[in-house]
Protein backbone atom coordinates (compact mmCIF):
# COMPACT_ATOMS: atom_id res chain seq x y z
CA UNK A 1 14.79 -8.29 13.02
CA UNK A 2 11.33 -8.18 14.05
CA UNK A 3 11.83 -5.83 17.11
CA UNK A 4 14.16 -3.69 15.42
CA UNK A 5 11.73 -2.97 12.60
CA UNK A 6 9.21 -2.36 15.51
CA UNK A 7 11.46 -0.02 17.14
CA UNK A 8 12.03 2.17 13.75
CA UNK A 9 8.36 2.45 12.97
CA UNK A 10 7.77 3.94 16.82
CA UNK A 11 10.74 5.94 16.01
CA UNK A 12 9.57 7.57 12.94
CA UNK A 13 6.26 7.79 14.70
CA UNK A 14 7.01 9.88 17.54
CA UNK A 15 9.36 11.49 15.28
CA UNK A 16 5.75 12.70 13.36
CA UNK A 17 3.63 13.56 16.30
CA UNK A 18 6.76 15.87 17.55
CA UNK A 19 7.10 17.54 14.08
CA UNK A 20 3.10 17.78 14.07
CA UNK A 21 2.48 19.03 17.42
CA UNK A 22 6.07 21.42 17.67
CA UNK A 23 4.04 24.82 15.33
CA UNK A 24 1.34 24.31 18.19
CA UNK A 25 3.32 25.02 20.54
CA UNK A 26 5.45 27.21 18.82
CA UNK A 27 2.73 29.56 17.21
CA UNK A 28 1.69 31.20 20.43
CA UNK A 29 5.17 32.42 21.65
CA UNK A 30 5.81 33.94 18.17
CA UNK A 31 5.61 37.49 17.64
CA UNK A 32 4.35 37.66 14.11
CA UNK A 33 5.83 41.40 13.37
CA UNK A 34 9.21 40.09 14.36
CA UNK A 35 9.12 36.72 11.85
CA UNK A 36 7.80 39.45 9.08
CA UNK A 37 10.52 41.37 9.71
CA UNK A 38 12.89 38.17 10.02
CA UNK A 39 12.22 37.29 6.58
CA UNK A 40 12.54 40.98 5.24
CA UNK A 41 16.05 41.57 6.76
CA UNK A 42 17.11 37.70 4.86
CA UNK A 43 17.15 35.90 8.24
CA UNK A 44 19.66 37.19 10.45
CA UNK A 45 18.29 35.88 13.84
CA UNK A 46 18.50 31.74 13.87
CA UNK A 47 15.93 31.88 16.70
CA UNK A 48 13.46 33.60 14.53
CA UNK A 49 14.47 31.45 11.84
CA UNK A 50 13.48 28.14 13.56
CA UNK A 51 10.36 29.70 14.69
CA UNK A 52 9.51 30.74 10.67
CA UNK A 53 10.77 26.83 9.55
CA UNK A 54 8.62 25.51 12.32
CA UNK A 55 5.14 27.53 11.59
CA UNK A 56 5.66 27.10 7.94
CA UNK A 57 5.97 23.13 8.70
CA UNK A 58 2.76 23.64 10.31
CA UNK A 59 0.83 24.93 7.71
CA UNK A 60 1.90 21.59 5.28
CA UNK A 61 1.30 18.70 8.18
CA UNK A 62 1.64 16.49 5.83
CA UNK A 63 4.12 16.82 3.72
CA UNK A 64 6.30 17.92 6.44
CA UNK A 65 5.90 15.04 8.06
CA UNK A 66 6.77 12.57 5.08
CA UNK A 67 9.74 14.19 4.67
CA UNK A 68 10.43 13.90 8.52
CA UNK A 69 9.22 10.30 8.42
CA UNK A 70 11.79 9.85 5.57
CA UNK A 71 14.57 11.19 6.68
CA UNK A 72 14.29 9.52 10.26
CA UNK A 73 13.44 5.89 8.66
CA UNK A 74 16.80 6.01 6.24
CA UNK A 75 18.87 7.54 9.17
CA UNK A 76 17.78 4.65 11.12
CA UNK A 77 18.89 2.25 8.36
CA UNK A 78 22.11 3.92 7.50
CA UNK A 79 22.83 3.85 11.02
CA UNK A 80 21.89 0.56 12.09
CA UNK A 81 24.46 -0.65 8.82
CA UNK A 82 26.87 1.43 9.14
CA UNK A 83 27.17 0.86 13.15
């Protein structure tokens, strides 16, 4: 039980630092004429729409990564129930 807990916290963790680190990364391959124009045309490139998720995580760290942190912690519980 002990180890298992262990191993969900370093999951979530890295699961963080990824979603915290990935607009870093991101930001300097974007071309910020082609996201603007992305968004105007409603999305139709799903590259360009990662890229805009991604950046816009970026600018909220932290509520981005709560939600990340959340939805990797109950995966981890659903799945470690359910399998």
């Amino acid at each position: 039980m002990k180890r298992d807990l262990r191993m969900m916290l370093c999951v979530v963790l890295v699961a963080v630092l990824i979603n915290l680190v990935l607009p870093l990364i991101v930001k300097p391959m974007v071309n910020e004429k082609k996201l603007v124009a992305n968004v105007a045309n409603g999305g139709k490139n799903f590259f360009d729409d990662l890229a805009t998720l991604i950046l816009a995580n970026g600018g909220v760290p932290v509520s981005s990564s709560v939600l990340v942190a959340l939805v990797v912690g109950v995966s981890l519980a659903i799945s470690r129930a359910v399998c």
